[in-house]
Protein backbone atom coordinates (compact mmCIF):
# COMPACT_ATOMS: atom_id res chain seq x y z
CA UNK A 1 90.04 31.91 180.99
CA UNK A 2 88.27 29.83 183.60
CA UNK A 3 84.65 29.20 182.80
CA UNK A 4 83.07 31.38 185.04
CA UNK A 5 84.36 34.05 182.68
CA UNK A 6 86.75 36.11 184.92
CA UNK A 7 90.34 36.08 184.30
CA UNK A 8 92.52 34.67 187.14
CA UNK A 9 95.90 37.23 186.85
CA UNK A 10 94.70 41.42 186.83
CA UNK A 11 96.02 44.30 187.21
CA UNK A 12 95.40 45.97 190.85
CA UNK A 13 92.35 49.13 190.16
CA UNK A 14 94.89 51.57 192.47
CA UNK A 15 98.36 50.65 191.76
CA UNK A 16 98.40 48.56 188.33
CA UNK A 17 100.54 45.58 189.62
CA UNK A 18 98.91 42.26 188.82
CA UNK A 19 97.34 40.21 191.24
CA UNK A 20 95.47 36.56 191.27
CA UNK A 21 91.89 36.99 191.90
CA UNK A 22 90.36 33.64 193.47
CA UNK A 23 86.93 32.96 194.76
CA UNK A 24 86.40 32.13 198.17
CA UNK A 25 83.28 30.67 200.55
CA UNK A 26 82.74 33.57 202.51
CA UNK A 27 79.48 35.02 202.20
CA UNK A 28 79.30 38.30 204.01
CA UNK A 29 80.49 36.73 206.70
CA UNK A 30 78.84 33.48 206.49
CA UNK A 31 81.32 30.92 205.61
CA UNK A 32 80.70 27.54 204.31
CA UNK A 33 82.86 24.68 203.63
CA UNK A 34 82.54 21.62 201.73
CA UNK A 35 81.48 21.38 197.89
CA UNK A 36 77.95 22.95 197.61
CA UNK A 37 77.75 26.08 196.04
CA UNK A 38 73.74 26.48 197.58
CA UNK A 39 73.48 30.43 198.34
CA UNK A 40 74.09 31.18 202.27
CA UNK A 41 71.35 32.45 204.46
CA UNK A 42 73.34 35.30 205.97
CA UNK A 43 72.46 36.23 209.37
CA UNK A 44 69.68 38.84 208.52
CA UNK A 45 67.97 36.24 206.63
CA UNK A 46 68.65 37.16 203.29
CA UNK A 47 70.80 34.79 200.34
CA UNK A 48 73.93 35.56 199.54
CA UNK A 49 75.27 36.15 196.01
CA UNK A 50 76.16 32.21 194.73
CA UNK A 51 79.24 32.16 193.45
CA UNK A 52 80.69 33.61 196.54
CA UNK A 53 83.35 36.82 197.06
CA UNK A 54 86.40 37.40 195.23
CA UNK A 55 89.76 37.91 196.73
CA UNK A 56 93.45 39.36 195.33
CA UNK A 57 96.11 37.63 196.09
CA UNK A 58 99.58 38.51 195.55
CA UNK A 59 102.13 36.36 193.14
CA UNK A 60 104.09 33.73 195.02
CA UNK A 61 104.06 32.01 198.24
CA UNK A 62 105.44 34.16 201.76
CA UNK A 63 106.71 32.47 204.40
CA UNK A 64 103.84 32.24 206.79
CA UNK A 65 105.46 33.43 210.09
CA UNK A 66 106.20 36.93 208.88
CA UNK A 67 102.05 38.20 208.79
CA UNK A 68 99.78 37.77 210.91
CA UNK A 69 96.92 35.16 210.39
CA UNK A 70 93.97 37.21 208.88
CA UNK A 71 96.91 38.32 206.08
CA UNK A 72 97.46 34.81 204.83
CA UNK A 73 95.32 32.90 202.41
CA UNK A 74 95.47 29.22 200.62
CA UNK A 75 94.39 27.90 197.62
CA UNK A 76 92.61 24.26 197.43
CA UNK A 77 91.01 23.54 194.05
CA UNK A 78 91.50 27.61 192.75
CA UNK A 79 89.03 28.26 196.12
CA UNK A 80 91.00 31.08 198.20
CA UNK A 81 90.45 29.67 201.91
CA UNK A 82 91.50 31.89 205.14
CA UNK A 83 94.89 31.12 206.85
CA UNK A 84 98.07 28.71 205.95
CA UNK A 85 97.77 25.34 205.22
CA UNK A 86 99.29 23.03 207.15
CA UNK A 87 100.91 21.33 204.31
CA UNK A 88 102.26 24.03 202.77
CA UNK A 89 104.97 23.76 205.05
CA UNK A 90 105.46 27.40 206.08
CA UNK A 91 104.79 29.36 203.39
CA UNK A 92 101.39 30.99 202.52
CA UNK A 93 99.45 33.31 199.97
CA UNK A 94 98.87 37.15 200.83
CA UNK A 95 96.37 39.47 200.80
CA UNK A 96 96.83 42.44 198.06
CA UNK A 97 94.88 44.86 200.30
CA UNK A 98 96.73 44.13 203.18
CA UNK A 99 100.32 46.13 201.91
CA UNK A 100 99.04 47.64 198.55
CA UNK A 101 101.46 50.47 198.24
CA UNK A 102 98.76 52.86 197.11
CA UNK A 103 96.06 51.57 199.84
CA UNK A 104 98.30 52.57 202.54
CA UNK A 105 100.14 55.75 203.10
CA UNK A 106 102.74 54.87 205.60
CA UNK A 107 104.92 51.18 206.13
CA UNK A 108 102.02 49.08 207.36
CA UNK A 109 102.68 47.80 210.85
CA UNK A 110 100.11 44.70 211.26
CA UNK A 111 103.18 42.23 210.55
CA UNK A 112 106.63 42.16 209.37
CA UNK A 113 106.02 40.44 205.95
CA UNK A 114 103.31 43.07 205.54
CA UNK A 115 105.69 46.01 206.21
CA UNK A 116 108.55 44.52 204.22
CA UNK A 117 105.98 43.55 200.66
CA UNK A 118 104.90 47.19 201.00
CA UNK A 119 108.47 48.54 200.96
CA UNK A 120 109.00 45.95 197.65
CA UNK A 121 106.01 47.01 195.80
CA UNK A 122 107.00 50.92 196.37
CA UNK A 123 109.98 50.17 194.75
CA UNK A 124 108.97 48.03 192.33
CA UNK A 125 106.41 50.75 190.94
CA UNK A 126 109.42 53.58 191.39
CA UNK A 127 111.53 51.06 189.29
CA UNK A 128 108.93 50.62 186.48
CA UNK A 129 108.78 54.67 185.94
CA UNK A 130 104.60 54.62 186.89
CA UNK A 131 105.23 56.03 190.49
CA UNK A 132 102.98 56.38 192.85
CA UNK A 133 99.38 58.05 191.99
CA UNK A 134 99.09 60.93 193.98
CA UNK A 135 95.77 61.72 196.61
């Protein structure tokens, strides 16, 4: 367990499949870069929570070109940062939220890769006999 006390790898709160939760430097909007982990004077003048918000990120790296940019995530020192690196040579981390199978309804249409993960985790939860929670 890392020593800020959260484990990396859970389980998604409305489908169940596991996902990589990583910190990132955006503070309600605010985003800072470098190594200080000072709180961020948000734009109505108040601090923002110090260790920063928490992303899930799905298993595996995607290839990039499939989603579109504000999909894609990548990792430098376990710190989730937006967008593809440009030495990860095409591939990229991805979003949970962006083609959770239980988040959306229908096939989402923001990308390709989106569309296609959604149709893989739909099956994948049909496959492992939990199904889909009904609304």
């Amino acid at each position: 367990m890392p020593r800020w006390g959260r484990r990396i790898t859970v389980p998604c709160p409305e489908c169940g499949l596991p996902t990589h939760r990583h910190r990132t430097l955006d503070f309600g909007g605010a985003t800072q870069y470098g190594k200080s982990w000072r709180p961020v004077v948000t734009v109505a003048g108040e601090s923002a929570e110090e260790d920063g918000a928490w992303v899930a990120l799905i298993s595996g790296d995607f290839p990039a070109r499939l989603f579109a940019q504000t999909e894609l995530f990548h990792l430098v020192s376990g710190i989730a940062w937006p967008g593809a690196h440009h030495r990860d040579y095409g591939s990229a981390k991805v979003a949970h939220n962006v083609c959770c199978p239980v988040g959306h309804n229908d096939r989402p249409d923001s990308s390709r890769g989106a569309g296609e993960l959604w149709q893989a985790m739909r099956l994948r939860l049909s496959r492992s006999g939990r199904g889909l929670p009904h609304r």
